[in-house]
C-alpha atoms as a PDB file:
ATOM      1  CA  UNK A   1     -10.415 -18.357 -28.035  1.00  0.00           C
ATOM      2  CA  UNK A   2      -9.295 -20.874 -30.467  1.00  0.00           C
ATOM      3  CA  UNK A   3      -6.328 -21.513 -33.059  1.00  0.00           C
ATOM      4  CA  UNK A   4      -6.514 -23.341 -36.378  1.00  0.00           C
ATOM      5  CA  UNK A   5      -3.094 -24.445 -37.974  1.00  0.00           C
ATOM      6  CA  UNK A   6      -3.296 -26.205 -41.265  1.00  0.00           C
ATOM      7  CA  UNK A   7      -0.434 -28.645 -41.405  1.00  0.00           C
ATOM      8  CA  UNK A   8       0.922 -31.280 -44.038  1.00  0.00           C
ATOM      9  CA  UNK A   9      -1.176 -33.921 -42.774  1.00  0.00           C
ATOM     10  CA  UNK A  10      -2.960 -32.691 -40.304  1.00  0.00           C
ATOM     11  CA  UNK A  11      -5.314 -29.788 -39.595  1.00  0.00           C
ATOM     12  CA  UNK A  12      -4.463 -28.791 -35.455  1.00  0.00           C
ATOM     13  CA  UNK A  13      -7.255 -26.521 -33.639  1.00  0.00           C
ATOM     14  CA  UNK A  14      -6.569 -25.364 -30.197  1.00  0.00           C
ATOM     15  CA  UNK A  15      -8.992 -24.388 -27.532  1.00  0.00           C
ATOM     16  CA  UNK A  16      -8.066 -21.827 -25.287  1.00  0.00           C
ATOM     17  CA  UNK A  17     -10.355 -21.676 -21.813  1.00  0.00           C
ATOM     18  CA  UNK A  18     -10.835 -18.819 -21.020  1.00  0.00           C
ATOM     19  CA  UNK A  19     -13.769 -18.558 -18.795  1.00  0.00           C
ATOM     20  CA  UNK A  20     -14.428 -17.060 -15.641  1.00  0.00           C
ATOM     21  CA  UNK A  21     -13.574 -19.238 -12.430  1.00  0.00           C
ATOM     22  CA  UNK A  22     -11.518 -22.318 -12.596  1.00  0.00           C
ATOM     23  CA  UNK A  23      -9.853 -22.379 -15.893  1.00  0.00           C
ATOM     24  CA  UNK A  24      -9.131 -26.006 -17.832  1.00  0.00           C
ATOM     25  CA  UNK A  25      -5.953 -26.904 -19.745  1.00  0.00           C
ATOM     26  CA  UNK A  26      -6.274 -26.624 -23.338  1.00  0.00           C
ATOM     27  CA  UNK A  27      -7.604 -28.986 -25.341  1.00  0.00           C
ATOM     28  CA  UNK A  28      -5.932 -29.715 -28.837  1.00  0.00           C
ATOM     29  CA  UNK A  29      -7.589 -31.232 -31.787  1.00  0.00           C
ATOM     30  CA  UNK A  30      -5.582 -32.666 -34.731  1.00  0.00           C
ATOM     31  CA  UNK A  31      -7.782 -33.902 -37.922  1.00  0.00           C
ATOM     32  CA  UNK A  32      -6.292 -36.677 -39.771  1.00  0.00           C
ATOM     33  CA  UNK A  33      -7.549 -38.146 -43.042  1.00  0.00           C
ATOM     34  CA  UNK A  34      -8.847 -41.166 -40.910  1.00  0.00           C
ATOM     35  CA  UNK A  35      -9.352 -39.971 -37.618  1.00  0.00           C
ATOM     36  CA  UNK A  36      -8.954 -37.057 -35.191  1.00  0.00           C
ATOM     37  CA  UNK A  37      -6.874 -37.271 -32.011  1.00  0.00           C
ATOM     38  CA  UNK A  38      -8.023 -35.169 -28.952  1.00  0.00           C
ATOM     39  CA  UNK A  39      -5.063 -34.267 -26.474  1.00  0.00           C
ATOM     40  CA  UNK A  40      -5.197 -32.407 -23.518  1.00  0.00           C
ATOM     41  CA  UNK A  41      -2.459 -31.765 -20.104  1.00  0.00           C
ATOM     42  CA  UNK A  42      -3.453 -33.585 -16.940  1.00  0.00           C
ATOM     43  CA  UNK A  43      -1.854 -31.597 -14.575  1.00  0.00           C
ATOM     44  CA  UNK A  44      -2.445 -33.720 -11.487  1.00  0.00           C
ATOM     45  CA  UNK A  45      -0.134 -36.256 -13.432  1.00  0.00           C
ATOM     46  CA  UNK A  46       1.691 -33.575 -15.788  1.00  0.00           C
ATOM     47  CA  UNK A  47       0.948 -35.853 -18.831  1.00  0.00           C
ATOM     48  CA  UNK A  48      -1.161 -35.355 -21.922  1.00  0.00           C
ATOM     49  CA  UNK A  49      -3.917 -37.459 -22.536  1.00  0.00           C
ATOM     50  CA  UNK A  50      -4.530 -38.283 -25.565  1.00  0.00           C
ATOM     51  CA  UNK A  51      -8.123 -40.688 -27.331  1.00  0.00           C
ATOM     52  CA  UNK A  52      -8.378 -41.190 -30.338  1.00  0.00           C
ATOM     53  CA  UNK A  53     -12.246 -40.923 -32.619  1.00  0.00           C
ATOM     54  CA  UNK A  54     -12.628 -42.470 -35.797  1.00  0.00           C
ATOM     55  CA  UNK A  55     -14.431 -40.172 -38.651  1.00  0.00           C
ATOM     56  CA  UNK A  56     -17.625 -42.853 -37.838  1.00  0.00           C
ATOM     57  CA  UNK A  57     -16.970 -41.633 -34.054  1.00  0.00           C
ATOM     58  CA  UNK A  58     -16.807 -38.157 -34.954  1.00  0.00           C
ATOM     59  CA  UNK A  59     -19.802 -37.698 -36.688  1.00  0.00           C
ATOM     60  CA  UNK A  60     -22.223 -39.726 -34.653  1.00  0.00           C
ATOM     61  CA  UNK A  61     -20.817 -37.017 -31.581  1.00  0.00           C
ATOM     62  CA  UNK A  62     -21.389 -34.333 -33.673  1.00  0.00           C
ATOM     63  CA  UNK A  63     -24.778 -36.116 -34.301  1.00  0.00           C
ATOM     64  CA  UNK A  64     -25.487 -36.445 -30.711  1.00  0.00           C
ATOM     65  CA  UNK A  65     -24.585 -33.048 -29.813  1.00  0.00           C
ATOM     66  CA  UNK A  66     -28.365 -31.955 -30.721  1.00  0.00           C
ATOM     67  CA  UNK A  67     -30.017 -34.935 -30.080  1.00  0.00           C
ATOM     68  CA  UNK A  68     -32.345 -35.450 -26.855  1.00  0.00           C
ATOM     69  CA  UNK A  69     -31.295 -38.233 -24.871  1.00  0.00           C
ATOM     70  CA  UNK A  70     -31.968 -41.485 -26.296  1.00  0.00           C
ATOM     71  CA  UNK A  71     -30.199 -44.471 -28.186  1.00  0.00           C
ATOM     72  CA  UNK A  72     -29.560 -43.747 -31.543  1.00  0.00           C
ATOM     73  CA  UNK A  73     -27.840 -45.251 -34.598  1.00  0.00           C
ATOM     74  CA  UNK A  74     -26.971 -43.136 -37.859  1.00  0.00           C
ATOM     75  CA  UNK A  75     -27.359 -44.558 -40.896  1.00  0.00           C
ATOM     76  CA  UNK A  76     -27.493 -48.599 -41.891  1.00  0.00           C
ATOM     77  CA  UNK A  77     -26.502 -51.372 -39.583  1.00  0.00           C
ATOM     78  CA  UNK A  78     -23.057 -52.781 -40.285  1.00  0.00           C
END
């Protein structure tokens, strides 16, 4: 199950495990205009982690999501 919340600067999807067996924490996902942030509880510590992907980031995983494995680069050197 998942949530998507369209804010004033931000659009916030949560994902909501729940699988069979041992469950994770949800995972929340808040798109910015020049990144996306990627936050889930640690419950061993009780503290959210949090990275952070640039849009560059983002696409190359969503990119490498059906990709064999392999080195790849997307688009022109910089």
């Amino acid at each position: 199950m998942f949530t998507i919340e369209h804010e004033f600067d931000a659009t916030v999807v949560t994902l909501v495990d729940e699988g069979r067996g041992a469950l994770q924490e949800d995972v929340t996902i808040t798109a910015f205009e020049d990144c996306v942030t990627v936050e889930q509880l640690d419950p061993r510590t009780d503290r959210v982690q949090k990275i952070t992907l640039s849009l560059a980031q983002l696409h190359e995983l969503g990119a490498a999501l059906d990709l064999p494995e392999g080195v790849y680069r997307i688009g022109p050197p910089r």
